[in-house]
N, C-alpha and C. Protein backbone atom coordinates (compact mmCIF):
# COMPACT_ATOMS: atom_id res chain seq x y z
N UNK A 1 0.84 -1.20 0.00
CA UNK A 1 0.00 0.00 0.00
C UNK A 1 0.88 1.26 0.00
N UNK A 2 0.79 1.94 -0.93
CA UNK A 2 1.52 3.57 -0.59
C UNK A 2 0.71 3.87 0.13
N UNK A 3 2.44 5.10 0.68
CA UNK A 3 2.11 5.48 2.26
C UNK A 3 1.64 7.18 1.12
N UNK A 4 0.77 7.95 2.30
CA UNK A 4 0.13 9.53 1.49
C UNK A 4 1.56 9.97 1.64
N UNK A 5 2.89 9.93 1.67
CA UNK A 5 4.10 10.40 0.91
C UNK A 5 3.83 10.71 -0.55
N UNK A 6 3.86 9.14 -0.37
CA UNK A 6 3.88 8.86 -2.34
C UNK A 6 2.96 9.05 -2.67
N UNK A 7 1.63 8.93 -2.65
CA UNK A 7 0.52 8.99 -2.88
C UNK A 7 0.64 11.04 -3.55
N UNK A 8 0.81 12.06 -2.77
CA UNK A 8 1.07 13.08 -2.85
C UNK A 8 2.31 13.34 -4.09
N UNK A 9 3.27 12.34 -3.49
CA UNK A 9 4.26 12.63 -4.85
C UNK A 9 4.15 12.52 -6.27
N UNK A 10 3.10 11.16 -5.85
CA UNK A 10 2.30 11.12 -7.68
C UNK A 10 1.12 11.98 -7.92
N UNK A 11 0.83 12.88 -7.45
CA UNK A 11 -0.42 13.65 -7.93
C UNK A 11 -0.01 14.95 -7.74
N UNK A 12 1.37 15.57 -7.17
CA UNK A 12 1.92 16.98 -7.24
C UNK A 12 1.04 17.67 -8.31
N UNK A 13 1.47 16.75 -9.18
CA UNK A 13 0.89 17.81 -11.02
C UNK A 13 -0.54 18.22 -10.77
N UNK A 14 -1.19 18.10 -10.07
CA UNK A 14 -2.57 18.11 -10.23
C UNK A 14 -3.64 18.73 -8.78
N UNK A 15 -2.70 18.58 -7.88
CA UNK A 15 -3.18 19.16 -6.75
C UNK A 15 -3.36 21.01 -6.75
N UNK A 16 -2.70 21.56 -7.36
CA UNK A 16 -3.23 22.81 -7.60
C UNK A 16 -4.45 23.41 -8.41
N UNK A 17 -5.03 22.26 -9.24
CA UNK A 17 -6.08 22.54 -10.13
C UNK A 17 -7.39 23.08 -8.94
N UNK A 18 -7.88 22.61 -8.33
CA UNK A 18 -8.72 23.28 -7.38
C UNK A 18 -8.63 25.11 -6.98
N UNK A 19 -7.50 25.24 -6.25
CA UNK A 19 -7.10 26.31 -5.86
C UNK A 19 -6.93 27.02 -7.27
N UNK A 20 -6.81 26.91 -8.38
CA UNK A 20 -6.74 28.04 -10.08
C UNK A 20 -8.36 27.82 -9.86
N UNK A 21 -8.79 26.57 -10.34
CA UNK A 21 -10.43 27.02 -10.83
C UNK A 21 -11.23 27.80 -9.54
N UNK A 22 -10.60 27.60 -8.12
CA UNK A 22 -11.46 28.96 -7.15
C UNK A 22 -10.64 29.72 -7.34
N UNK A 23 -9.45 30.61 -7.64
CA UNK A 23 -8.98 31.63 -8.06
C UNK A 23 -9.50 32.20 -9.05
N UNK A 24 -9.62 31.45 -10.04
CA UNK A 24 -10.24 31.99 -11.49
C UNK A 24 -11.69 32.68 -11.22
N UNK A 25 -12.92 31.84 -10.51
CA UNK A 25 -14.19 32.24 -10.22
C UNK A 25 -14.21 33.19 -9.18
N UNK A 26 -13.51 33.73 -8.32
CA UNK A 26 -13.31 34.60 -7.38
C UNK A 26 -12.52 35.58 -8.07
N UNK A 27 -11.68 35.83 -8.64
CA UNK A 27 -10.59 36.91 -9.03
C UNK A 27 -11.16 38.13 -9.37
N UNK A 28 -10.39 39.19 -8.52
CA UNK A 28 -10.39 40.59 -8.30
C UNK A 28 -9.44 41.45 -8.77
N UNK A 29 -8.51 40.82 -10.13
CA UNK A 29 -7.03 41.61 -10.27
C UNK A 29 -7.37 42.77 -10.31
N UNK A 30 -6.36 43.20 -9.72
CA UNK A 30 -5.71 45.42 -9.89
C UNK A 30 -4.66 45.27 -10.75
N UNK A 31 -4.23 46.48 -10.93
CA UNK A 31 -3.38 46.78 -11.45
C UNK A 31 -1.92 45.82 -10.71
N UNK A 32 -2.44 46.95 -9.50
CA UNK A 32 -0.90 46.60 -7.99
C UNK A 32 -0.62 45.01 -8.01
N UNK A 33 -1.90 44.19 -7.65
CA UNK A 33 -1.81 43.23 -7.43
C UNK A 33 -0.95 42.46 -8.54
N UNK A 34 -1.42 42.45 -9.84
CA UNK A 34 -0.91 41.94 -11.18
C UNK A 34 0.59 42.28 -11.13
N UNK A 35 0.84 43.38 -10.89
CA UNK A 35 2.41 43.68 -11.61
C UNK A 35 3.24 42.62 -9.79
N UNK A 36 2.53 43.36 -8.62
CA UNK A 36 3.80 42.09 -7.44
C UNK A 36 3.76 40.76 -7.80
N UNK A 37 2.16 40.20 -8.39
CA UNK A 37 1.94 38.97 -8.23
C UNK A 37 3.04 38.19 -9.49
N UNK A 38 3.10 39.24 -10.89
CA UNK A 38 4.30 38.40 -11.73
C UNK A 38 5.35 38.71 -11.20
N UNK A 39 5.95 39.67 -10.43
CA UNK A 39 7.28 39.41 -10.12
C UNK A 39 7.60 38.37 -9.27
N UNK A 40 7.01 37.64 -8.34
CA UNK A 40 6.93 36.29 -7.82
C UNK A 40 7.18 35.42 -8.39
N UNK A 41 5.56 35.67 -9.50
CA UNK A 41 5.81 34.06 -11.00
C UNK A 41 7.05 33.96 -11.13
N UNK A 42 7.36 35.17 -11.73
CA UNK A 42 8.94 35.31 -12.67
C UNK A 42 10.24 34.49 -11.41
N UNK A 43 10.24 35.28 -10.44
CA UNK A 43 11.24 34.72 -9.39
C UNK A 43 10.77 32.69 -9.50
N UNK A 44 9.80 32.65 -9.07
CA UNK A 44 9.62 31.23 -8.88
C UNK A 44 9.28 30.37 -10.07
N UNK A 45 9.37 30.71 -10.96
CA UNK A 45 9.79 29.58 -12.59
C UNK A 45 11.04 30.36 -13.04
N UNK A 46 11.47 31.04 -12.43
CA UNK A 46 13.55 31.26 -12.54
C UNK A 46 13.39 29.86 -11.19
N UNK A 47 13.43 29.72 -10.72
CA UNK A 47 14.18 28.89 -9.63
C UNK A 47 13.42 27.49 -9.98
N UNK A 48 12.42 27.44 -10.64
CA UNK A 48 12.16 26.11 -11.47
C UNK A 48 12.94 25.92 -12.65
N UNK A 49 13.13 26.55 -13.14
CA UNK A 49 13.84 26.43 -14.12
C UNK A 49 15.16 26.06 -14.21
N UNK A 50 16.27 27.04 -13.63
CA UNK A 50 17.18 26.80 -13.04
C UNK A 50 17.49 25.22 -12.19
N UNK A 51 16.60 25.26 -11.61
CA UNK A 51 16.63 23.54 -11.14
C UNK A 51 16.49 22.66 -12.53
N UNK A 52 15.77 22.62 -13.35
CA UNK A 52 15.34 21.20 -13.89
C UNK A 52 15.90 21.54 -14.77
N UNK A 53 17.48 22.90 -15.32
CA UNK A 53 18.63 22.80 -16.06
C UNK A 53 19.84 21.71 -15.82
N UNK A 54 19.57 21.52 -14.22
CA UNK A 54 20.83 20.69 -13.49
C UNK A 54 19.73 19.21 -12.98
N UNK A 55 18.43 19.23 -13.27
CA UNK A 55 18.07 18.07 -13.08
C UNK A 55 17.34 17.35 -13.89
N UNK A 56 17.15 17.63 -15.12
CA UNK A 56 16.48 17.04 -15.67
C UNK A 56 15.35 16.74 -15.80
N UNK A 57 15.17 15.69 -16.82
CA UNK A 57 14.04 15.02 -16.98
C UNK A 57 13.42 14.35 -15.76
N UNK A 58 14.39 14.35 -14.89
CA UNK A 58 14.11 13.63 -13.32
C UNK A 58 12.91 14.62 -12.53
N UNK A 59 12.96 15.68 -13.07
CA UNK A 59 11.79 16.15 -12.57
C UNK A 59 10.30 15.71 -12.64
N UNK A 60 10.20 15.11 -13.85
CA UNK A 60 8.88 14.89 -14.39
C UNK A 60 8.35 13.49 -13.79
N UNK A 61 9.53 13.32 -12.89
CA UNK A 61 9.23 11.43 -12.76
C UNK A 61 7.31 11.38 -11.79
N UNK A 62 6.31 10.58 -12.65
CA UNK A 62 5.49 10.98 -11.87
C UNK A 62 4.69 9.11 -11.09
N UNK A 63 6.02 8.42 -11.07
CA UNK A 63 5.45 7.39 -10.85
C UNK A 63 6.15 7.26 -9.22
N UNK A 64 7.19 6.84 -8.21
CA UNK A 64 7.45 6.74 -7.13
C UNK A 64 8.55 7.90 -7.52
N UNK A 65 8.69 7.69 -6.25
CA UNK A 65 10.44 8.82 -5.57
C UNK A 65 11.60 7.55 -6.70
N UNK A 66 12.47 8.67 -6.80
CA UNK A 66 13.70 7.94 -6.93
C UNK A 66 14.49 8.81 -8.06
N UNK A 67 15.94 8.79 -8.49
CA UNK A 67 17.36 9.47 -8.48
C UNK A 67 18.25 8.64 -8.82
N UNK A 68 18.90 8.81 -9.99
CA UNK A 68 19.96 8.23 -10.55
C UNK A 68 21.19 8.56 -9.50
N UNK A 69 21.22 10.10 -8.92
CA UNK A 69 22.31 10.55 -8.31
C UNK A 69 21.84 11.96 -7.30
N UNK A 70 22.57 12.70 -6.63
CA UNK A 70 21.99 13.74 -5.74
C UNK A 70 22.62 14.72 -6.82
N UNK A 71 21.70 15.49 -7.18
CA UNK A 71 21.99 16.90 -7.70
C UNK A 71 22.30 17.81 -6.87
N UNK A 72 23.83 18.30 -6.43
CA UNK A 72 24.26 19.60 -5.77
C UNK A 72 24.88 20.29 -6.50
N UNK A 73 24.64 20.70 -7.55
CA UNK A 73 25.25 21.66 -8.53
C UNK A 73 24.58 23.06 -8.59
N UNK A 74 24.46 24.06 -9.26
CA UNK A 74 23.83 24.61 -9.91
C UNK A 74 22.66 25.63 -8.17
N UNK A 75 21.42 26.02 -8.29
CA UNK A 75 20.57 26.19 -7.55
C UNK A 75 20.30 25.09 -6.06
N UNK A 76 21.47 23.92 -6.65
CA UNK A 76 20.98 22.90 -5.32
C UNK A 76 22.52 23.32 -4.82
N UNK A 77 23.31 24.20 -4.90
CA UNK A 77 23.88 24.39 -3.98
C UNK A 77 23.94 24.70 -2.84
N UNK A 78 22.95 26.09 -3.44
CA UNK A 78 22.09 26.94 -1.92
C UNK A 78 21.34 26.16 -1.37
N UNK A 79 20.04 25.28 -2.34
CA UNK A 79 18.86 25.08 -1.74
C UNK A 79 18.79 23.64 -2.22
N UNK A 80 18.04 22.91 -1.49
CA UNK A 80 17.94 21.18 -1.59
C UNK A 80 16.90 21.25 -2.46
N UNK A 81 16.03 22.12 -2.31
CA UNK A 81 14.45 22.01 -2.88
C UNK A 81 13.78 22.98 -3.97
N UNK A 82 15.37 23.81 -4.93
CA UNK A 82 14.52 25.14 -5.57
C UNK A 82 13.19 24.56 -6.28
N UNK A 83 13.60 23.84 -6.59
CA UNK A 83 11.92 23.43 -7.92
C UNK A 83 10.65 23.40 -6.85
N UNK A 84 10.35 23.34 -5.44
CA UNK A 84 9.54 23.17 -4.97
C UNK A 84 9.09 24.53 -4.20
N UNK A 85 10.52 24.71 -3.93
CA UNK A 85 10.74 26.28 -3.71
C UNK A 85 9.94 27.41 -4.98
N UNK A 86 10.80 26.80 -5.75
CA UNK A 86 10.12 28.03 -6.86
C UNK A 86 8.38 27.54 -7.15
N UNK A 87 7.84 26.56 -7.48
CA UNK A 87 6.53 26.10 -7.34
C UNK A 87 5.64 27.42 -6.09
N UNK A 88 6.44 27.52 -4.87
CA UNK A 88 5.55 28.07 -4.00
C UNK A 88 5.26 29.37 -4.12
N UNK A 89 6.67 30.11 -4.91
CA UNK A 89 6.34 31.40 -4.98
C UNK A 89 5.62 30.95 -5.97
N UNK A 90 6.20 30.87 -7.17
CA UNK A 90 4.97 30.43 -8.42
C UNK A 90 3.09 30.77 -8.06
N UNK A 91 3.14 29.93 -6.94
CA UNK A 91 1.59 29.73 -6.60
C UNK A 91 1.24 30.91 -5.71
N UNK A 92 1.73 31.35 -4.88
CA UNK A 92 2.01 32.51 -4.05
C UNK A 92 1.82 34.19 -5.19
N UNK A 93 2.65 34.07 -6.45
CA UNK A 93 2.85 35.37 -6.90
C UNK A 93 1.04 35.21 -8.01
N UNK A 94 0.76 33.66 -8.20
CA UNK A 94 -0.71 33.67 -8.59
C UNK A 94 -1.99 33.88 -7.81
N UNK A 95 -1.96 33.57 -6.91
CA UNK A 95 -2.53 33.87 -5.62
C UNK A 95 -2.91 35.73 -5.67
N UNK A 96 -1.51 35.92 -5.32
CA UNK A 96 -1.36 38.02 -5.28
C UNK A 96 -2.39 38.40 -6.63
N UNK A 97 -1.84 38.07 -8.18
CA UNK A 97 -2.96 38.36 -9.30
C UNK A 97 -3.73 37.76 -9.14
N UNK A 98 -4.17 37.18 -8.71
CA UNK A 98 -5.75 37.11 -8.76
C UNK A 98 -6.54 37.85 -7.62
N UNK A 99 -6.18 38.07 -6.85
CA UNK A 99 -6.51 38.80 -5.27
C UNK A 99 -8.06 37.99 -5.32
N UNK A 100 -8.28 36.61 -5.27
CA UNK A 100 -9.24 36.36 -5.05
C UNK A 100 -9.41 35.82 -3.45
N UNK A 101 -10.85 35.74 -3.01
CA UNK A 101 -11.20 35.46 -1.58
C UNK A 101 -9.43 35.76 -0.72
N UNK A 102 -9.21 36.79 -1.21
CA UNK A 102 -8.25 37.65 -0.51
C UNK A 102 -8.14 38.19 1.04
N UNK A 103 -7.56 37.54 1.92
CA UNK A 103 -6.05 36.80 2.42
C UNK A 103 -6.72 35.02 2.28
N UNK A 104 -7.75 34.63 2.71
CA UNK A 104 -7.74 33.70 2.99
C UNK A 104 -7.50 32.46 1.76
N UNK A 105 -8.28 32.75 0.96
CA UNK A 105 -7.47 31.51 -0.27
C UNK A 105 -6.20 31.31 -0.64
N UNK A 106 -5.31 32.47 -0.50
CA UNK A 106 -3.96 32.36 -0.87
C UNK A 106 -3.48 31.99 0.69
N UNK A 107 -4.09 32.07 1.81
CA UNK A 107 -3.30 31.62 3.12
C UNK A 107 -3.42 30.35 3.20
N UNK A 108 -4.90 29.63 2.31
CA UNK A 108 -4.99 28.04 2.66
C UNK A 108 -3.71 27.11 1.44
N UNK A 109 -3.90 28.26 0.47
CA UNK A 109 -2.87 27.14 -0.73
C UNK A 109 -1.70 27.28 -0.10
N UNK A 110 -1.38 28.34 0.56
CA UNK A 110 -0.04 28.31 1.14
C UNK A 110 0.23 27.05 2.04
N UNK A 111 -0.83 27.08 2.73
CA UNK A 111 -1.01 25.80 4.06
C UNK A 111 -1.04 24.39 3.26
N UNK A 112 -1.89 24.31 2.45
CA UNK A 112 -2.00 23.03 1.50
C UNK A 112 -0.30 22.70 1.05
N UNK A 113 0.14 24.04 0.24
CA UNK A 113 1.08 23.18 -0.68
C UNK A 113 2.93 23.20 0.31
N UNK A 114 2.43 23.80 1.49
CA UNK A 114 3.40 23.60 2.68
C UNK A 114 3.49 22.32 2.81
N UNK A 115 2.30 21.47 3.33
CA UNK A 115 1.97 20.74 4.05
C UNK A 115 2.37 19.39 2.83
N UNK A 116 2.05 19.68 1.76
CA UNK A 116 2.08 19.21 0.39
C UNK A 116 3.99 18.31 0.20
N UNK A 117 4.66 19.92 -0.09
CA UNK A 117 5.73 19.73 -0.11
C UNK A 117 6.68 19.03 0.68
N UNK A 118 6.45 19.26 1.84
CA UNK A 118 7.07 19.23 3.02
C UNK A 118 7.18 17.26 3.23
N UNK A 119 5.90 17.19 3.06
CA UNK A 119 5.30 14.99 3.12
C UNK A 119 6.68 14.52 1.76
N UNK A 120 6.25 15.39 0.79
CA UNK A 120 7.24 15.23 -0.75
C UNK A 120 8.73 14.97 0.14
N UNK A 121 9.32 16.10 0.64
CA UNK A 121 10.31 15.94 0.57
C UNK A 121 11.06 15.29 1.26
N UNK A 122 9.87 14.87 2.94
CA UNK A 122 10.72 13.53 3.57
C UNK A 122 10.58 12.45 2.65
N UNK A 123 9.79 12.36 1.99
CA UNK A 123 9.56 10.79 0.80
C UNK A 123 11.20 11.04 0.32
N UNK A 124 10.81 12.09 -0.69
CA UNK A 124 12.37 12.14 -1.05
C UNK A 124 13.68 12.25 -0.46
N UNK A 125 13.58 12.53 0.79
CA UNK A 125 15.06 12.67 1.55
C UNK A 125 15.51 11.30 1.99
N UNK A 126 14.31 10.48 2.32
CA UNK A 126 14.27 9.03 2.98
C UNK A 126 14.80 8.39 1.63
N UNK A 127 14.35 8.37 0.26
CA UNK A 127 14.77 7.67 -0.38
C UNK A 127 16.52 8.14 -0.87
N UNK A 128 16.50 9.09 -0.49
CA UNK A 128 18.18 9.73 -0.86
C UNK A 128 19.17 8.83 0.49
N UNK A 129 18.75 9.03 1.23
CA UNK A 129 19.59 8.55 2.62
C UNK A 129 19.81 7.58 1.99
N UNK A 130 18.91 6.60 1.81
CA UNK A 130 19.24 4.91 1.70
C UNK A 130 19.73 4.47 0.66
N UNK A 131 19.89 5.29 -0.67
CA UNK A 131 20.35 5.09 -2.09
C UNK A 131 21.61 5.72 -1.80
N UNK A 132 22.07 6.53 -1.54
CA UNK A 132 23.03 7.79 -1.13
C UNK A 132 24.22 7.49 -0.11
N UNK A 133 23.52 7.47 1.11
CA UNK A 133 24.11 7.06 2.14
C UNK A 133 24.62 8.47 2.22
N UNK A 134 26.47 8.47 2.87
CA UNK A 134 26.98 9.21 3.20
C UNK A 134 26.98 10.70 2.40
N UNK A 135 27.22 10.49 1.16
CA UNK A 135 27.23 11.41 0.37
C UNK A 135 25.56 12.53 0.60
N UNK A 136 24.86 11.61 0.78
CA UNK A 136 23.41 12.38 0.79
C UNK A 136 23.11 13.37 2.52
N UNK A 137 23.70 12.44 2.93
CA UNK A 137 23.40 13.18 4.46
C UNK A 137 24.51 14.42 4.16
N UNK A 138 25.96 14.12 3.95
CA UNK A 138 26.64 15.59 4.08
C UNK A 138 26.26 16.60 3.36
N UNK A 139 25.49 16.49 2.27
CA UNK A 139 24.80 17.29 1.29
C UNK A 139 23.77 17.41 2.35
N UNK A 140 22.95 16.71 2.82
CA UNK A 140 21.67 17.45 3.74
C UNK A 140 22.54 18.11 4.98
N UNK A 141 23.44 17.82 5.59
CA UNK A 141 23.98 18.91 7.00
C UNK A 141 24.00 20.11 6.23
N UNK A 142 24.92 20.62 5.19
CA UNK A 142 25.08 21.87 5.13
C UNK A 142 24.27 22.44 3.53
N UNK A 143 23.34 22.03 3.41
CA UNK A 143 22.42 22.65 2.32
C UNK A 143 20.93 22.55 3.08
N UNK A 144 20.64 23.77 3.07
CA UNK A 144 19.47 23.98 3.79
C UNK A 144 18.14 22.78 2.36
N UNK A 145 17.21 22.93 3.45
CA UNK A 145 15.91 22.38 2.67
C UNK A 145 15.17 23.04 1.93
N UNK A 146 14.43 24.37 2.54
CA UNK A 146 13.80 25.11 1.72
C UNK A 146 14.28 26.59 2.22
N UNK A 147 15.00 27.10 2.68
CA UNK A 147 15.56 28.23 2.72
C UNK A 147 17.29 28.73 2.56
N UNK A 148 17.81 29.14 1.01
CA UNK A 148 18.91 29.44 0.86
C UNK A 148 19.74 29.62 1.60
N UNK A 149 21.47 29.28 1.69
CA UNK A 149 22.25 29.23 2.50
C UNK A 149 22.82 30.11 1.06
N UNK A 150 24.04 31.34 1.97
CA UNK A 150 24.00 32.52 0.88
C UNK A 150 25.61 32.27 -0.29
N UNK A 151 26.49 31.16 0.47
CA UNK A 151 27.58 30.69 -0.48
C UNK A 151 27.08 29.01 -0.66
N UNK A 152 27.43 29.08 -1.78
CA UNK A 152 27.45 28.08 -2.37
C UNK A 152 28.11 26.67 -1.50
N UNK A 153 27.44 25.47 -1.92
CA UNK A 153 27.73 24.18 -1.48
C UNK A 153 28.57 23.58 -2.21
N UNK A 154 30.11 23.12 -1.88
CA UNK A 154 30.56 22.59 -2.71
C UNK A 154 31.03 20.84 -2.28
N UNK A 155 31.34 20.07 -3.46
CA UNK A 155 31.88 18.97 -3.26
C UNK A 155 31.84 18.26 -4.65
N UNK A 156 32.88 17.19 -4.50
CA UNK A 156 33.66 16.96 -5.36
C UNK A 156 32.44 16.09 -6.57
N UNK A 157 31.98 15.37 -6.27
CA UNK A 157 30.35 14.78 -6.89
C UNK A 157 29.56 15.83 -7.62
N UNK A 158 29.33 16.77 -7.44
CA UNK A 158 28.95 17.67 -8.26
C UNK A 158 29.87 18.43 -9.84
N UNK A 159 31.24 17.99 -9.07
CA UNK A 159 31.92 18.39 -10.54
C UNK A 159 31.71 18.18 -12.24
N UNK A 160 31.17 17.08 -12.40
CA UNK A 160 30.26 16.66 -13.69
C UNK A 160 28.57 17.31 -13.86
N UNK A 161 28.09 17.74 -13.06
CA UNK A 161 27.19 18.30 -12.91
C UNK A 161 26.86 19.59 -13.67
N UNK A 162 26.40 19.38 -15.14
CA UNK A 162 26.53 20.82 -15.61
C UNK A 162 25.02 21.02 -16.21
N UNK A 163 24.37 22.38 -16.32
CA UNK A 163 22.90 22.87 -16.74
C UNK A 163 22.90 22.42 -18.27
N UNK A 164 21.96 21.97 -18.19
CA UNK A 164 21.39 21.42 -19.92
C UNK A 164 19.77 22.46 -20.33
N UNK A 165 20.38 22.94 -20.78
CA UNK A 165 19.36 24.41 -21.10
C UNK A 165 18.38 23.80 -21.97
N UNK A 166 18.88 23.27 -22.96
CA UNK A 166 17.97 22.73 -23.95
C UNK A 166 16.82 21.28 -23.51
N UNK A 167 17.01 20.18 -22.89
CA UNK A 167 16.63 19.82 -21.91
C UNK A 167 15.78 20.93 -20.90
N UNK A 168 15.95 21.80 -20.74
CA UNK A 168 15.39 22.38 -19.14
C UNK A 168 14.05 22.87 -20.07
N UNK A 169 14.34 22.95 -21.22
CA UNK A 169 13.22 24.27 -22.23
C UNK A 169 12.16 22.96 -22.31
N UNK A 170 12.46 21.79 -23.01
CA UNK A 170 12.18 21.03 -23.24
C UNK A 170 10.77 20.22 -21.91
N UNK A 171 11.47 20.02 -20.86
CA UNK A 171 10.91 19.43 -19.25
C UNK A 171 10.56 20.82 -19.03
N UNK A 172 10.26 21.98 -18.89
CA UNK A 172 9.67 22.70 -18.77
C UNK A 172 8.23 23.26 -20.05
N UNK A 173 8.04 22.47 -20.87
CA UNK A 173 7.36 22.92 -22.03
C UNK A 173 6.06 22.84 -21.42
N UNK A 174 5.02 21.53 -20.47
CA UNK A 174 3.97 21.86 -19.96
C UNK A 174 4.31 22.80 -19.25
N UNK A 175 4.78 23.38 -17.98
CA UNK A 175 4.88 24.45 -17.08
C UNK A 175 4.58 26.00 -17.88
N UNK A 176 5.37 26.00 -18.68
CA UNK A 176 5.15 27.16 -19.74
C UNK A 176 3.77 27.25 -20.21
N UNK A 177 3.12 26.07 -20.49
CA UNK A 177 1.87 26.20 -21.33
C UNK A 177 0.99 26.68 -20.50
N UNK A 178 0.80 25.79 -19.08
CA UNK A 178 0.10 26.03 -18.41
C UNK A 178 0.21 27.29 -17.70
N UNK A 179 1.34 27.97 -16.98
CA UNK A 179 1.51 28.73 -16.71
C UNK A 179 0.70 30.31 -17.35
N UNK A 180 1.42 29.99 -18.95
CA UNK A 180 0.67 31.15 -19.81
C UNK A 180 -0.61 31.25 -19.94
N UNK A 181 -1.16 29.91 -20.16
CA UNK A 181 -2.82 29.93 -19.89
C UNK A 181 -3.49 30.57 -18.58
N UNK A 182 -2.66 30.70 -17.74
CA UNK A 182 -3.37 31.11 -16.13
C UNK A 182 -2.77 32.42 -16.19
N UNK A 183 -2.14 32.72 -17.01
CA UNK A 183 -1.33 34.10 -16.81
C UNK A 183 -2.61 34.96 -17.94
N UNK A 184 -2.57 34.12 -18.72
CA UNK A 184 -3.77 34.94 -20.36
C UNK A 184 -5.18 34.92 -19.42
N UNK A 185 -5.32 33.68 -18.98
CA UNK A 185 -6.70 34.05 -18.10
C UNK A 185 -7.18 35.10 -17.04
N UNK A 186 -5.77 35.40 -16.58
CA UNK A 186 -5.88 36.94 -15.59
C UNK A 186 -6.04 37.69 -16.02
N UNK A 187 -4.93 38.23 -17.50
CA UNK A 187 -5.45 39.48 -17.66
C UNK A 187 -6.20 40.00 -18.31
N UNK A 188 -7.36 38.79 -19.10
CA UNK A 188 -8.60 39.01 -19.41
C UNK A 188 -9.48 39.30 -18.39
N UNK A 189 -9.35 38.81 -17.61
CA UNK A 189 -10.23 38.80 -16.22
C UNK A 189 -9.53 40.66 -15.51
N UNK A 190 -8.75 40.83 -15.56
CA UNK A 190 -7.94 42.58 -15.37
C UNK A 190 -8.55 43.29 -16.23
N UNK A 191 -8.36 42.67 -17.53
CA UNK A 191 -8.55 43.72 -18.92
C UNK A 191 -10.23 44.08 -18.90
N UNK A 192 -11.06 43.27 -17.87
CA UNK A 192 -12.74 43.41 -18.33
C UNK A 192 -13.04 43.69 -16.86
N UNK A 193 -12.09 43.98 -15.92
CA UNK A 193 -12.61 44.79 -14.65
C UNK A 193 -12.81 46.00 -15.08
């Protein structure tokens, strides 16, 4: 039986659809709101992005946890978790444009995809320990989880570790689509306030 780890890890892609379609039917964009709420987007699909340059197609995995190798290169120097990281602002800077059922819908997705992530990433840390071993824990002592450490993480395993841009465009092509669709749907919904 999967444990709701995994259960959560395979349905990431899809657990935000609720929180857009009550954003969408509630939404109040301003001006104000629209222009903070993309500078968020923008920050948090840079830090998705940036991740799934140095990780790949491994992002998309949507069947159990699991890792050819620990990615500490690149954005996982600072942070263990940018792609999940950037996901929150992501959802956070959509939240702000839409200013819908405003504080409280954007305080529950916050709580949801906290609570969300957080189950994700012991799944994933548990499966790093035991595939990993040593190498994975010294990478977890001094690389924070979800909040940047401000110099870089280094070690010798990461030296082959280089961003594949073309790849990242590629594993990012739904994110983009969808993204733009929720981005075109706001500012029709702005443009006819």
């Amino acid at each position: 039986m999967k444990s709701l780890r995994n259960i959560l890890f395979t349905v990431r892609s899809y657990t935000p659809i609720p929180f857009l379609l009550l954003m969408m039917r509630f939404a109040q964009p301003t001006t104000i709101t629209m222009a903070l709420g993309l500078c968020l987007v923008a920050a948090g699909e840079f830090s998705r992005f940036y991740g799934v340059a140095y990780a790949g197609s491994l992002t998309r995995v949507t069947g159990s946890v699991g890792a050819p190798e620990v990615i500490m290169a690149g954005p996982f120097s600072y942070l263990r978790n940018p792609l999940y990281m950037g996901n929150m602002l992501t959802y956070l800077g959509i939240g702000v444009m839409a200013h819908a059922l405003f504080p409280w819908l954007l305080l529950a997705a916050l709580f949801w995809f906290s609570f969300q992530y957080y189950e994700i990433v012991l799944a994933e840390e548990e499966f790093l320990e035991k595939e990993f071993g040593a190498v994975y824990l010294e990478f977890k002592n001094y690389v924070p989880r979800f909040f940047p450490r401000f110099v870089p993480y280094r070690n010798a395993v990461q030296e082959h570790q280089r961003p594949n841009w073309k790849e990242a465009v590629h594993s990012e092509r739904r994110t983009f689509q969808a993204l733009g669709l929720v981005l075109l749907i706001l500012l029709v919904l702005w443009y006819a306030r």
